[in-house]
C-alpha atoms as a PDB file:
ATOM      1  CA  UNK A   1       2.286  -3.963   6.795  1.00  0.00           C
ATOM      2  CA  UNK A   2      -0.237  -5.378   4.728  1.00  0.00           C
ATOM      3  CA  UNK A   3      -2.312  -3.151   1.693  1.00  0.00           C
ATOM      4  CA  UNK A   4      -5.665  -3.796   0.113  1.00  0.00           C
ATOM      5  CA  UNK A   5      -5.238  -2.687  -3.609  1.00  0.00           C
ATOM      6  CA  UNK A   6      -8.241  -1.801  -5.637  1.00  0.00           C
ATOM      7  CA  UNK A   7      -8.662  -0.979  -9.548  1.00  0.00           C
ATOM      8  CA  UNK A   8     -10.604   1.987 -10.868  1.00  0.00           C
ATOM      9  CA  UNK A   9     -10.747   2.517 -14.555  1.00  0.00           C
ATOM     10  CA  UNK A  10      -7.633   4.492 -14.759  1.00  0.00           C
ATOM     11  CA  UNK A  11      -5.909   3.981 -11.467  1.00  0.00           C
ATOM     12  CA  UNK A  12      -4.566   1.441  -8.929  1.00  0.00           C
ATOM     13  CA  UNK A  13      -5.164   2.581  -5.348  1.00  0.00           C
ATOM     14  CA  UNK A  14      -3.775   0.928  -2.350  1.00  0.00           C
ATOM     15  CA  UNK A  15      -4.744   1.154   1.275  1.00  0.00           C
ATOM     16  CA  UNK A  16      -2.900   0.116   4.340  1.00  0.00           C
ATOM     17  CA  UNK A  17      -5.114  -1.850   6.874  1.00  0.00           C
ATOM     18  CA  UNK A  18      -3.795  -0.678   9.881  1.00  0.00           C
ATOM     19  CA  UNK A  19      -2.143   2.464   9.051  1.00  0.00           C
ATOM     20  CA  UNK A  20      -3.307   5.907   7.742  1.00  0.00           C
ATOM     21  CA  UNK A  21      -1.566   4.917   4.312  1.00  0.00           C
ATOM     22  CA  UNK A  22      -2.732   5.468   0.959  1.00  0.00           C
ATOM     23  CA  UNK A  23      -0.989   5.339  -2.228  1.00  0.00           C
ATOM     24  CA  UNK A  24      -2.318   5.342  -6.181  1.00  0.00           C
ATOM     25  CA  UNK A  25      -0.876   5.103  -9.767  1.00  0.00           C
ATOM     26  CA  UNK A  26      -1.961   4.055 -13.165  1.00  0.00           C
ATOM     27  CA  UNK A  27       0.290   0.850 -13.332  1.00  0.00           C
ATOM     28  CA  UNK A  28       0.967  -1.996 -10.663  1.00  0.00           C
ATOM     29  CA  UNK A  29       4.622  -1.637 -11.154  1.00  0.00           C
ATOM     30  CA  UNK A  30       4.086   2.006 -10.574  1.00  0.00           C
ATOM     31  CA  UNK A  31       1.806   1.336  -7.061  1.00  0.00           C
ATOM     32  CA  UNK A  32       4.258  -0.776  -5.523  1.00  0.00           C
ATOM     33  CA  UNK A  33       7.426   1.933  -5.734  1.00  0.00           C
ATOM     34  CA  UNK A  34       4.649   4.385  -4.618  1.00  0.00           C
ATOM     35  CA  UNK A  35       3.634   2.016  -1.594  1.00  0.00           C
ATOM     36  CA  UNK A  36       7.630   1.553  -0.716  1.00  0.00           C
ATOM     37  CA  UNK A  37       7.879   5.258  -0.917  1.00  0.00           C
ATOM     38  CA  UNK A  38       4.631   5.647   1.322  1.00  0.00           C
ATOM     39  CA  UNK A  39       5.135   3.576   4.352  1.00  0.00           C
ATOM     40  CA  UNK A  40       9.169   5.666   4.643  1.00  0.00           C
ATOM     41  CA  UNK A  41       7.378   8.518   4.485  1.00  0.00           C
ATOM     42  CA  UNK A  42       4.825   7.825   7.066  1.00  0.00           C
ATOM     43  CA  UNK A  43       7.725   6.074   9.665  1.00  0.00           C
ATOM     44  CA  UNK A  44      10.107   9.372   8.816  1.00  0.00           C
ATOM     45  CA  UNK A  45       8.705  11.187  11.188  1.00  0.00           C
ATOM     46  CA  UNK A  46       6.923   8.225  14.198  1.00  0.00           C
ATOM     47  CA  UNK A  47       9.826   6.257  15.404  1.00  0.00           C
ATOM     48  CA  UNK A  48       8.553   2.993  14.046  1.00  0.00           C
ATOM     49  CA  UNK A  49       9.291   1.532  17.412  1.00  0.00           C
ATOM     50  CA  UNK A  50       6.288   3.754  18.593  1.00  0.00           C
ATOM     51  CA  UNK A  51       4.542   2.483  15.709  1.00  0.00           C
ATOM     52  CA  UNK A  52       4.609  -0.927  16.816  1.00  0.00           C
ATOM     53  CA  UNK A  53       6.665  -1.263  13.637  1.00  0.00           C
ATOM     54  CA  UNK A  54      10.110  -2.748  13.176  1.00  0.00           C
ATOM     55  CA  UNK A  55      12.152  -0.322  10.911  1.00  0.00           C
ATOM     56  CA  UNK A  56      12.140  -1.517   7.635  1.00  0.00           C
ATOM     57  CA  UNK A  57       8.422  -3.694   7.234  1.00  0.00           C
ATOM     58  CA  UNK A  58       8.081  -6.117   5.209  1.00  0.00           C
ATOM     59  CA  UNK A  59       4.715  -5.289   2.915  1.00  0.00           C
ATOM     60  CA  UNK A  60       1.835  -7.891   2.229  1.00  0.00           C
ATOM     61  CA  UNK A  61      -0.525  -7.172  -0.954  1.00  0.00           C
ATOM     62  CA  UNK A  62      -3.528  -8.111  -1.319  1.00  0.00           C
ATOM     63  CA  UNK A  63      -5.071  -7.816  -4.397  1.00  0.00           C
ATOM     64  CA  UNK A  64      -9.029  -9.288  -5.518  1.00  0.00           C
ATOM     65  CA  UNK A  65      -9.333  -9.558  -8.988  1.00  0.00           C
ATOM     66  CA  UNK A  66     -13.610  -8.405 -10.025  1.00  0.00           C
ATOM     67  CA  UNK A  67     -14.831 -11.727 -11.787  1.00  0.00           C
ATOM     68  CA  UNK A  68     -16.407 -11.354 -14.843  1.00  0.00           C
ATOM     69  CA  UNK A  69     -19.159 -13.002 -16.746  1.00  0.00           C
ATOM     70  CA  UNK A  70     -18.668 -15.343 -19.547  1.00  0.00           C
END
């Protein structure tokens, strides 16, 4: 499953690309537990075969980091 992580001032959020998944915390460490927790969640009740899914996912993060001016 791959996730498109965004920061706001006070919160990381993170969206799954091709599922109805989305997940947010105030530290990175804190997202990623949160995403882990998300996706069993979401396959506890589909059958992840259904899903197109194999039953434990491996996750892909992608993260863009806002440039800033010098």
């Amino acid at each position: 499953m791959q996730f498109s992580i965004s920061k706001s001032d006070d919160y990381y959020v993170a969206e799954a690309v091709d599922f109805p998944i989305v997940t947010q915390a105030k530290t990175f460490e804190e997202l990623i537990s949160n995403i882990k927790e998300a996706v069993e969640v979401y396959l506890y009740d589909d059958s992840a075969e259904e899903l197109g899914v194999v039953k434990d996912p491996s996750l892909f993060i992608n993260f863009e980091i806002p440039a800033y001016a010098q």
